[in-house]
Protein backbone atom coordinates (compact mmCIF):
# COMPACT_ATOMS: atom_id res chain seq x y z
CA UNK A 1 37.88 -111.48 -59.88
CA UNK A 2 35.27 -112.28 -57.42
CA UNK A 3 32.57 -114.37 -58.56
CA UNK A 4 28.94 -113.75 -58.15
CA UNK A 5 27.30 -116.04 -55.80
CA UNK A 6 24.14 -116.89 -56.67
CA UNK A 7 20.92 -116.24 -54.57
CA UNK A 8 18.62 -118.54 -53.99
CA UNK A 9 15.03 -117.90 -55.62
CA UNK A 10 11.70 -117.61 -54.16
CA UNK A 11 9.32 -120.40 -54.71
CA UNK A 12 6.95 -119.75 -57.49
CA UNK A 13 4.10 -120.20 -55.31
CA UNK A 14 5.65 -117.41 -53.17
CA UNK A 15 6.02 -115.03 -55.63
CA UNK A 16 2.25 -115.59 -57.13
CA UNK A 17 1.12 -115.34 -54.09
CA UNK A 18 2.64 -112.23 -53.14
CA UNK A 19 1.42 -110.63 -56.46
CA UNK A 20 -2.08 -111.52 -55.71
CA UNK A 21 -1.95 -110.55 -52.50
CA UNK A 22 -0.63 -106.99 -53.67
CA UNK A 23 -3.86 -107.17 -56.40
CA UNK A 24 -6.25 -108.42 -53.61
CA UNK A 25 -5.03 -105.07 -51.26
CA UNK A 26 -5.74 -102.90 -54.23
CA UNK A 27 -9.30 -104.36 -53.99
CA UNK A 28 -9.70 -103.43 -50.38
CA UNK A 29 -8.23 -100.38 -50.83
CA UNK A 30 -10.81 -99.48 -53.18
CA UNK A 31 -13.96 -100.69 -51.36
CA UNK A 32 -12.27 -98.81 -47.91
CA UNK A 33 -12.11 -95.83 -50.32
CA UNK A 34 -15.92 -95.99 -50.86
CA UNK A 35 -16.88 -96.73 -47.28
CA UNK A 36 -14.80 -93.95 -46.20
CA UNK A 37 -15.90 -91.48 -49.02
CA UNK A 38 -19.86 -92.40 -48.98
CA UNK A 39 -19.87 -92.59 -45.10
CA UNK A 40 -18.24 -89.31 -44.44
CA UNK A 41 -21.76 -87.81 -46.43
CA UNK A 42 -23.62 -88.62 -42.97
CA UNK A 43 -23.40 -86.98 -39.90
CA UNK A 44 -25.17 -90.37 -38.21
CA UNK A 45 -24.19 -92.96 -38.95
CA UNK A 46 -25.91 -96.18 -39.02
CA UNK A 47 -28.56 -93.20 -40.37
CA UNK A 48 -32.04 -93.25 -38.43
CA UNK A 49 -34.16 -96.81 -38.82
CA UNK A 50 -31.08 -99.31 -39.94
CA UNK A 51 -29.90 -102.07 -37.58
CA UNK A 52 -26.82 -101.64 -35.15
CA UNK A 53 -24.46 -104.06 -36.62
CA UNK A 54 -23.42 -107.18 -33.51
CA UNK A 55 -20.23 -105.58 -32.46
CA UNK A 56 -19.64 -107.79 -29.50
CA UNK A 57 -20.61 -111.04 -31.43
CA UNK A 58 -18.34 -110.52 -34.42
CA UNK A 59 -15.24 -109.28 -32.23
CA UNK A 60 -15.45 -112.61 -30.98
CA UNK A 61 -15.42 -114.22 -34.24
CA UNK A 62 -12.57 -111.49 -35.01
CA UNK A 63 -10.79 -113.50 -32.12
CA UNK A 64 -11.80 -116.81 -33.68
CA UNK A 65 -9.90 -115.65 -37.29
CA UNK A 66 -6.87 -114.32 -35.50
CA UNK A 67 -6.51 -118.08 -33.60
CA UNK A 68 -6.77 -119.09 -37.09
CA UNK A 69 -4.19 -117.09 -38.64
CA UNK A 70 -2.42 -118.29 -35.33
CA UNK A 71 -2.42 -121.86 -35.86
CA UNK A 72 -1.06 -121.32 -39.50
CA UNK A 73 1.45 -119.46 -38.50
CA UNK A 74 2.77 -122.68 -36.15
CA UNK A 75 2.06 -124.75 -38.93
CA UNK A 76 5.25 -123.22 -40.41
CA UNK A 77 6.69 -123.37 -37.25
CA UNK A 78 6.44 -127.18 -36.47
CA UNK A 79 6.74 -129.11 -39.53
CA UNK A 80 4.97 -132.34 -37.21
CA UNK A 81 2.07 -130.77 -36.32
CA UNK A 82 1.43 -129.42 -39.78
CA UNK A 83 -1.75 -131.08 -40.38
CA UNK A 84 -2.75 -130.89 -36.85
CA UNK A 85 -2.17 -127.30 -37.00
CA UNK A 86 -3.78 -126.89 -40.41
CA UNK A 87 -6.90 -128.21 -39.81
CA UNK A 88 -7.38 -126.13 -36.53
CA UNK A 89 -6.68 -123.27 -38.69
CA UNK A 90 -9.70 -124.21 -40.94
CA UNK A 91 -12.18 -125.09 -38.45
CA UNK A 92 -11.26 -122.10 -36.61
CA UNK A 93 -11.97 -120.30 -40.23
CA UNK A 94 -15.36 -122.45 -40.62
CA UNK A 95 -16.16 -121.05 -37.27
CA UNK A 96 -15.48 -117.57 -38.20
CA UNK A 97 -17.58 -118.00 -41.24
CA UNK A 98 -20.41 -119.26 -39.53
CA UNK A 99 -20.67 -116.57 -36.70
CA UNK A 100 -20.57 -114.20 -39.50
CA UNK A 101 -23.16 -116.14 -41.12
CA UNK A 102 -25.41 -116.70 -38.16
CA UNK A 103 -24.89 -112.51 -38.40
CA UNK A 104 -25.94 -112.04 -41.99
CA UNK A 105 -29.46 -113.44 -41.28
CA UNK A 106 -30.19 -111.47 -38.10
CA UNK A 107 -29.51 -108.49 -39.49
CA UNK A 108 -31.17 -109.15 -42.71
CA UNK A 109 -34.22 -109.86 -40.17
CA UNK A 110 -33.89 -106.43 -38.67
CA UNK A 111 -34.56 -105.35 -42.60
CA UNK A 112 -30.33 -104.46 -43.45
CA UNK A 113 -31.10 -104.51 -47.02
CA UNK A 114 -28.49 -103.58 -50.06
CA UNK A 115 -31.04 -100.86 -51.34
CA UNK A 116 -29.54 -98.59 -48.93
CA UNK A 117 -26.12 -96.71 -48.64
CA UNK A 118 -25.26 -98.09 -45.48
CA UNK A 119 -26.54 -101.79 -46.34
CA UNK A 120 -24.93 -101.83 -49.81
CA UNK A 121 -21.60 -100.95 -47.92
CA UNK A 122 -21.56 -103.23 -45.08
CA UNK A 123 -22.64 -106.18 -47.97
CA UNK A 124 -19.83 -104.97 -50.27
CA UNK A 125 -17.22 -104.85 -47.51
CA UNK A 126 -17.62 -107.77 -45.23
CA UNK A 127 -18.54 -109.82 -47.89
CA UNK A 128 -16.07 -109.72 -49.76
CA UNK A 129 -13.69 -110.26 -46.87
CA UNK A 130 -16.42 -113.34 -46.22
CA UNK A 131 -15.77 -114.44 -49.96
CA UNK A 132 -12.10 -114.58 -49.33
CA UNK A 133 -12.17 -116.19 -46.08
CA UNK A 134 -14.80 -118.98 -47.85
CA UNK A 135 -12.36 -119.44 -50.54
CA UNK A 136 -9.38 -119.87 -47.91
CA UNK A 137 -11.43 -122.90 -46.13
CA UNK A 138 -11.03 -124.42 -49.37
CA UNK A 139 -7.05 -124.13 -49.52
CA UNK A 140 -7.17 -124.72 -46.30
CA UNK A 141 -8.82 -127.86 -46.25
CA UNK A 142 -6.94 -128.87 -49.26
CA UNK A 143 -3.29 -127.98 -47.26
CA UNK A 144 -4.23 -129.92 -44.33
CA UNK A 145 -5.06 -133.46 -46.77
CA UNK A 146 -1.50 -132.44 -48.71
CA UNK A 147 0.51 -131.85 -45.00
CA UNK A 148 -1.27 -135.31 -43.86
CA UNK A 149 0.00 -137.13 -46.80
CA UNK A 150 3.81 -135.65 -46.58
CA UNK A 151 2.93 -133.76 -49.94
CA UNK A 152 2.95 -130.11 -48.70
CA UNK A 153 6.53 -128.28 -48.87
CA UNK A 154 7.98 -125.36 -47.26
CA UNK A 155 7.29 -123.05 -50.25
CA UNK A 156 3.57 -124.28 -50.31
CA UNK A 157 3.43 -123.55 -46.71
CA UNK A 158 5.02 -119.67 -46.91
CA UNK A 159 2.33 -119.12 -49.45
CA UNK A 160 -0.01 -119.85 -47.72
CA UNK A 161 0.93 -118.48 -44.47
CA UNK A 162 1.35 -115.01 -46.34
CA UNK A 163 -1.92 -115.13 -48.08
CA UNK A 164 -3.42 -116.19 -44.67
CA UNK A 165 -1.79 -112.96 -42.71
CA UNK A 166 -3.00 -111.09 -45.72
CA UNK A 167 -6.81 -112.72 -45.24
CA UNK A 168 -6.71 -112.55 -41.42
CA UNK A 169 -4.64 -109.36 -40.99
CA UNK A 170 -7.04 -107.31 -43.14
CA UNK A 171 -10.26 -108.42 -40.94
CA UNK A 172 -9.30 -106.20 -38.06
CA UNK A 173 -9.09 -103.12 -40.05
CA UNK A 174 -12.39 -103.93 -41.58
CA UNK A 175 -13.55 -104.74 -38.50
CA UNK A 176 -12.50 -101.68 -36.81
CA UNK A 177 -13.86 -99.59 -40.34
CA UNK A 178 -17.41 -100.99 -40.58
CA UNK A 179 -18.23 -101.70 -37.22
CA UNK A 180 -16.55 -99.06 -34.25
CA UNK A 181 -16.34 -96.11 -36.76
């Protein structure tokens, strides 16, 4: 008789994690769905008097979340520069947030208001992806303090690496969505 070798389990922070992330796509998926559906209804599109959105400035900041995602990614890599690599990771994401920010106010200056179609969808989209991102400076912030102190473990860190890819991996879609199509 051969005897069944048990398998080693995912860490319970792994597993969450992947079950919110699988929620969280369903959420974009939806939103995209709307875009996509509610967009296709114009033939121009931003329609006549609403702001060009700042392609050049936020594929920049798209650049500034992908070195993010980046330096998590070697945070799994190099267990010594954990909290080195961590806290790039969140001030590149601070960054990110900010251009996106700086953004925001220009075009609501230009009058991009959430009365209209195209205004209630760019809102919707982006900022929810800007919600998530916000949220992520805060685990972030709090991974770097835990991987200074020696209190951060692998598991922690493939959690957060996959919600990360998830988080930083989605922008470029969105990106490519709201802004080039």
């Amino acid at each position: 008789m051969i005897a069944a070798v048990p398998r080693p389990r995912p860490p319970n922070a792994l597993v969450g994690t992947m079950v919110l992330v699988g929620a969280e796509a369903m959420l974009f998926l939806g939103l995209v769905s709307s875009f996509v559906l509610l967009r296709s209804q114009y033939v121009t599109w931003p329609p006549l008097g609403q702001p060009r959105l700042g392609v050049l400035a936020t594929g920049v900041n798209t650049g500034v979340l992908l070195a993010s995602g980046a330096a998590v990614w070697w945070a799994g890599r190099r267990r010594g520069a954990r909290p080195r690599a961590l806290a790039i990771a969140t001030a590149l994401a601070v960054a990110f947030l900010v251009g996106q920010g700086r953004e925001w106010v220009g075009l609501v200056d230009y009058g991009l208001s959430a009365a209209s179609v195209y205004g209630s969808l760019f809102y919707a989209v982006v900022g929810a992806h800007a919600v998530h991102v916000a949220v992520s400076v805060g685990i972030l912030g709090w991974a770097t303090l835990a991987a200074h102190r020696g209190h951060w473990s692998d598991g922690a860190q493939r959690a957060l690496g996959l919600w990360w890819a998830f988080v930083v991996g989605l922008w470029p879609a969105l990106y490519a969505l709201v802004y080039l199509w």
